[in-house]
Protein backbone atom coordinates (compact mmCIF):
# COMPACT_ATOMS: atom_id res chain seq x y z
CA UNK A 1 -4.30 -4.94 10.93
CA UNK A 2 -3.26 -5.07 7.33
CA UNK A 3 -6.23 -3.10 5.47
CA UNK A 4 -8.47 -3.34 8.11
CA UNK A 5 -9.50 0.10 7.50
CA UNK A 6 -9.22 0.19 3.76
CA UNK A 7 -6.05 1.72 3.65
CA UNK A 8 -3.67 -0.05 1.28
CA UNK A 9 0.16 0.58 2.96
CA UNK A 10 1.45 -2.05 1.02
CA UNK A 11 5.41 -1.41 1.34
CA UNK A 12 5.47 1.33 4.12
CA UNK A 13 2.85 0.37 6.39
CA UNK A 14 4.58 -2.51 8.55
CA UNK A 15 5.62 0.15 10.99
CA UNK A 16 2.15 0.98 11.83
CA UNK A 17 0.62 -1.88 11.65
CA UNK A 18 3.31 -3.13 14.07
CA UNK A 19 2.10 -0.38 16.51
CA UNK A 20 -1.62 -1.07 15.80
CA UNK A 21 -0.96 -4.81 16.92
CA UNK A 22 0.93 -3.69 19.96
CA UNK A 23 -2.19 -1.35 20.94
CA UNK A 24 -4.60 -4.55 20.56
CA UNK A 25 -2.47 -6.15 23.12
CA UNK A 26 -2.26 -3.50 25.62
CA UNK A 27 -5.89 -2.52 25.28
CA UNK A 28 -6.74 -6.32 26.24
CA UNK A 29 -3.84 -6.63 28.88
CA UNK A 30 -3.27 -3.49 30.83
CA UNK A 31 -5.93 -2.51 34.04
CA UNK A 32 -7.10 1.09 33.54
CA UNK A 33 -5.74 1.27 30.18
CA UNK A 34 -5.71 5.74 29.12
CA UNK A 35 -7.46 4.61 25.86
CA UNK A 36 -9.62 1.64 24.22
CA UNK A 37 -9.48 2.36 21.12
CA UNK A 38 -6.68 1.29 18.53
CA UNK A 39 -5.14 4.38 16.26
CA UNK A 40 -5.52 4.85 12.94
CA UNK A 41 -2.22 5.14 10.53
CA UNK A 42 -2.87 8.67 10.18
CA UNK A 43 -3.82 8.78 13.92
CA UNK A 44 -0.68 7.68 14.45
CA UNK A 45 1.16 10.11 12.04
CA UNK A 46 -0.98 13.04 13.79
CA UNK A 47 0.65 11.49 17.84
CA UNK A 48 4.57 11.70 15.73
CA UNK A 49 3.85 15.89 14.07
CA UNK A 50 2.32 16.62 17.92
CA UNK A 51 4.90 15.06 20.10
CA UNK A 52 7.36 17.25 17.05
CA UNK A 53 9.14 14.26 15.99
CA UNK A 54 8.06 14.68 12.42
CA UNK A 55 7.40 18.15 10.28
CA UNK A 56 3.98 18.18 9.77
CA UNK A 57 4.25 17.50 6.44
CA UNK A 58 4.31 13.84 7.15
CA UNK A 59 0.51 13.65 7.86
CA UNK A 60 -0.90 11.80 4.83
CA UNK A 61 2.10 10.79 3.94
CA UNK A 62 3.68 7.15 3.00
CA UNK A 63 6.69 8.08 4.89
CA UNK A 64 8.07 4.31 6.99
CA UNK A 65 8.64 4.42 11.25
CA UNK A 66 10.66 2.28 13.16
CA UNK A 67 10.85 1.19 16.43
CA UNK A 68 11.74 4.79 18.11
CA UNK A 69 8.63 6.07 16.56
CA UNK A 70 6.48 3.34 17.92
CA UNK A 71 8.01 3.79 21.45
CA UNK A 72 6.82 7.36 21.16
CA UNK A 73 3.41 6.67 20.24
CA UNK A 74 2.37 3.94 22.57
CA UNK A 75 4.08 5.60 26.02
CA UNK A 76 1.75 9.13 23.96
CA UNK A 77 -1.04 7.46 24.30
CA UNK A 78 -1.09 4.09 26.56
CA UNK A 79 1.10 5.75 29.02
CA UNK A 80 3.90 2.44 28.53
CA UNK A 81 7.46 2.79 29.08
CA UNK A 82 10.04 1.54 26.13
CA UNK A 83 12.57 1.63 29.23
């Protein structure tokens, strides 16, 4: 998903990207999937301020997520358990 939508994350992006990948699969894998669409990086950032993970202050930003984040966003919005 690297610059797919224009947006050059080069050095803090893997995180999303990682995330954007894992929605591709579920999309294509999972019966009666919540959503069919794959987020954007700031989609994502907007899923991490509304669940109150981050301040929001960390929309727009270049800030890096790991794997906790990720869990958070695709159980948000694809209903999947990290468990």
């Amino acid at each position: 998903h690297y610059k797919c939508d224009g947006k050059d994350d080069c050095g803090w992006g893997c995180g999303y990207r990682t995330i954007q990948t894992l929605c591709s699969w579920i999309i294509k894998t999972k019966e009666n999937c919540s959503s069919k669409t794959v987020p954007s990086i700031n989609q994502i950032q907007e899923v991490l301020v509304d669940l109150e993970d981050k301040p929001p202050s960390f929309n727009q930003s270049h800030q890096w997520i790991g794997t906790c984040e990720a869990a958070m966003v695709l159980s948000q919005l694809y209903d999947v358990s990290s468990i």
